[in-house]
C-alpha atoms as a PDB file:
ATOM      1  CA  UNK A   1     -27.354  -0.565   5.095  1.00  0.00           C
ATOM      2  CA  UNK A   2     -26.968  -1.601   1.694  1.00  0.00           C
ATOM      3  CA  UNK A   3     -23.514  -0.429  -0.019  1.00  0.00           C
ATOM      4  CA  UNK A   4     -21.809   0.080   3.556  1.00  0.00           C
ATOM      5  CA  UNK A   5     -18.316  -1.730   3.897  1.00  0.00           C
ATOM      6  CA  UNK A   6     -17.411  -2.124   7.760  1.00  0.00           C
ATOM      7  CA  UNK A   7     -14.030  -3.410   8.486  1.00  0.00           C
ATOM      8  CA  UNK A   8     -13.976  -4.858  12.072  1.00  0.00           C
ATOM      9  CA  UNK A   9     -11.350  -7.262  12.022  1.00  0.00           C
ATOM     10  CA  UNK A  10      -7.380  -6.443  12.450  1.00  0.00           C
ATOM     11  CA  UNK A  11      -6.976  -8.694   9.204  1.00  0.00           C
ATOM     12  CA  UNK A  12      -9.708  -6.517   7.291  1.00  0.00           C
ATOM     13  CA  UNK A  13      -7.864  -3.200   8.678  1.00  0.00           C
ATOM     14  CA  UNK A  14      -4.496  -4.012   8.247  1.00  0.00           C
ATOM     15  CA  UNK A  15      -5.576  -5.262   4.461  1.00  0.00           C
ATOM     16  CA  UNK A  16      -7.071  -1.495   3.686  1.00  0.00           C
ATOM     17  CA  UNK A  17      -3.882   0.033   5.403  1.00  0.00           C
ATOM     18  CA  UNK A  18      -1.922  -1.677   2.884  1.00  0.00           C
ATOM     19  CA  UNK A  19      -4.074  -1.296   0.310  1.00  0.00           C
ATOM     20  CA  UNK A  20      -3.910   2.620   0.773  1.00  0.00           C
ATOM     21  CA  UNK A  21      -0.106   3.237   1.066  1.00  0.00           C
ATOM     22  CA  UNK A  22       0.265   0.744  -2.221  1.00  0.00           C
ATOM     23  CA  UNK A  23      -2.358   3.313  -3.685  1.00  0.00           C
ATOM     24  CA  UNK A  24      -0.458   6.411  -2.679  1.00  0.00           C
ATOM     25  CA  UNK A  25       3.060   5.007  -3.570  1.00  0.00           C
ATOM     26  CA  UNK A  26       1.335   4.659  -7.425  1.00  0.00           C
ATOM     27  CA  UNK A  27       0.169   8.217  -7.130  1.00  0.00           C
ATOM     28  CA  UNK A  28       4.151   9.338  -6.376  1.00  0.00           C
ATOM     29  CA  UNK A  29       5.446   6.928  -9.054  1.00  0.00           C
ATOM     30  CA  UNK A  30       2.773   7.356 -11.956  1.00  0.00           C
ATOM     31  CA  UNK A  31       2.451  11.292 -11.699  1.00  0.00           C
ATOM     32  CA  UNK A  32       5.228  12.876  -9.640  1.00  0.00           C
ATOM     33  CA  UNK A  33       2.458  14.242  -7.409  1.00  0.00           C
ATOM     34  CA  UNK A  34       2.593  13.657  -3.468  1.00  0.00           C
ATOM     35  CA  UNK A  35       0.389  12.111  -1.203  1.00  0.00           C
ATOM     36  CA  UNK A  36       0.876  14.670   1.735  1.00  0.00           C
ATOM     37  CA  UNK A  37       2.815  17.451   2.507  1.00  0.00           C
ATOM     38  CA  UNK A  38       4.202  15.136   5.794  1.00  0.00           C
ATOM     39  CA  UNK A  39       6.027  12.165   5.348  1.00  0.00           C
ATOM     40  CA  UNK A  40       6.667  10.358   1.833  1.00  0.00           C
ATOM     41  CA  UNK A  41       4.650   7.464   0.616  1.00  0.00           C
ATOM     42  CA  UNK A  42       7.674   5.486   0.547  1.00  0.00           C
ATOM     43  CA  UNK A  43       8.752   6.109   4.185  1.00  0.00           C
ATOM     44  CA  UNK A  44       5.261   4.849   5.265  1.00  0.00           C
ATOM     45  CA  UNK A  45       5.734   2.077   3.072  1.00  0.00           C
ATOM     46  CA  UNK A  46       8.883   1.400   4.903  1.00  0.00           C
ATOM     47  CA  UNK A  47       7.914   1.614   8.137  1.00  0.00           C
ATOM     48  CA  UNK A  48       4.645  -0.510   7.910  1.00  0.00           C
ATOM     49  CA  UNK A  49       6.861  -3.772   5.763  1.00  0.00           C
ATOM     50  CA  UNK A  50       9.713  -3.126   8.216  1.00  0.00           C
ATOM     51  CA  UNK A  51      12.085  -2.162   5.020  1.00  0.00           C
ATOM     52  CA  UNK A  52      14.984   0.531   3.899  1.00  0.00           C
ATOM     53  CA  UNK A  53      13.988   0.919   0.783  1.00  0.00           C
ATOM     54  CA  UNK A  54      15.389   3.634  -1.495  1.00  0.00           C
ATOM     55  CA  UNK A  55      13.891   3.563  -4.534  1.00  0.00           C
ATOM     56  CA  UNK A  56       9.811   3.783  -4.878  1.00  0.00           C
ATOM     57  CA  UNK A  57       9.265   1.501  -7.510  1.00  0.00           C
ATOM     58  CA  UNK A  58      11.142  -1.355  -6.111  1.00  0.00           C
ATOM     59  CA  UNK A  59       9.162  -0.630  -2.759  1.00  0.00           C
ATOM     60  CA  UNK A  60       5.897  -0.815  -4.588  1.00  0.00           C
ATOM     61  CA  UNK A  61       6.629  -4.143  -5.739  1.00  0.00           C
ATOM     62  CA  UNK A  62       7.574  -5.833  -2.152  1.00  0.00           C
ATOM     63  CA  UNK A  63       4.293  -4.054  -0.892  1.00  0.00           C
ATOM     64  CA  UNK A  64       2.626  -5.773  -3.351  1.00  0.00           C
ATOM     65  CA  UNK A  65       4.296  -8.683  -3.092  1.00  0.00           C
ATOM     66  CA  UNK A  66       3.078  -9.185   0.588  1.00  0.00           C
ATOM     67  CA  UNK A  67      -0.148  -8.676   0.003  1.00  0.00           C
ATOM     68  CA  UNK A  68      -0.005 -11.580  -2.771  1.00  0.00           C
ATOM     69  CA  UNK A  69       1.134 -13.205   0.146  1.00  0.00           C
ATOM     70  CA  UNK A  70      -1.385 -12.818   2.347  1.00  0.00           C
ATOM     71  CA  UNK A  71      -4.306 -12.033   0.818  1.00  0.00           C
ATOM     72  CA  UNK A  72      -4.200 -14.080  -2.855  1.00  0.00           C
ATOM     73  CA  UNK A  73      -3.283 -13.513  -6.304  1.00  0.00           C
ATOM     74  CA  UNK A  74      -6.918 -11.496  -7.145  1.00  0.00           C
ATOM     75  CA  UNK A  75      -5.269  -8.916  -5.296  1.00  0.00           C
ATOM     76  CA  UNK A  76      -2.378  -7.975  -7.833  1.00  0.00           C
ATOM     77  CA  UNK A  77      -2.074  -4.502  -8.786  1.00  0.00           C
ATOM     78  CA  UNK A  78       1.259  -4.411 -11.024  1.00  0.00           C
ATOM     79  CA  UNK A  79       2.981  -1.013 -11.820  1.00  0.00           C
END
């Protein structure tokens, strides 16, 4: 099984969740380009922090913020 990632805690899968909607909010911000045709990057983002956020950007930098938080510095991924 060499090469295979499993995430089997709630830590490890809320880490990846965040992870991903931090990804896709850099998508919208870098490009222009959207994630889905559903619901915006930056309402996700806002309902899994628990924020109102207007602006992408700013959001980007709270999400990243809390994962600082919880999961260290090495995790980082400025704008």
């Amino acid at each position: 099984m060499s090469g295979t990632i499993v995430l089997d805690t709630p830590e490890q899968i809320e880490a990846a969740r965040l992870f991903t909607i931090r990804s896709g909010l850099k998508l919208e911000i870098t490009t222009g380009m959207q994630m889905s045709r559903g619901v915006s990057m930056l309402k996700i983002a806002n309902l899994a922090m628990g924020t109102n956020y207007r602006v992408k950007t700013v959001a980007y930098m709270a999400l990243n913020e809390r994962i600082v938080k919880q999961l260290g510095e090495k995790f980082s991924r400025p704008l």
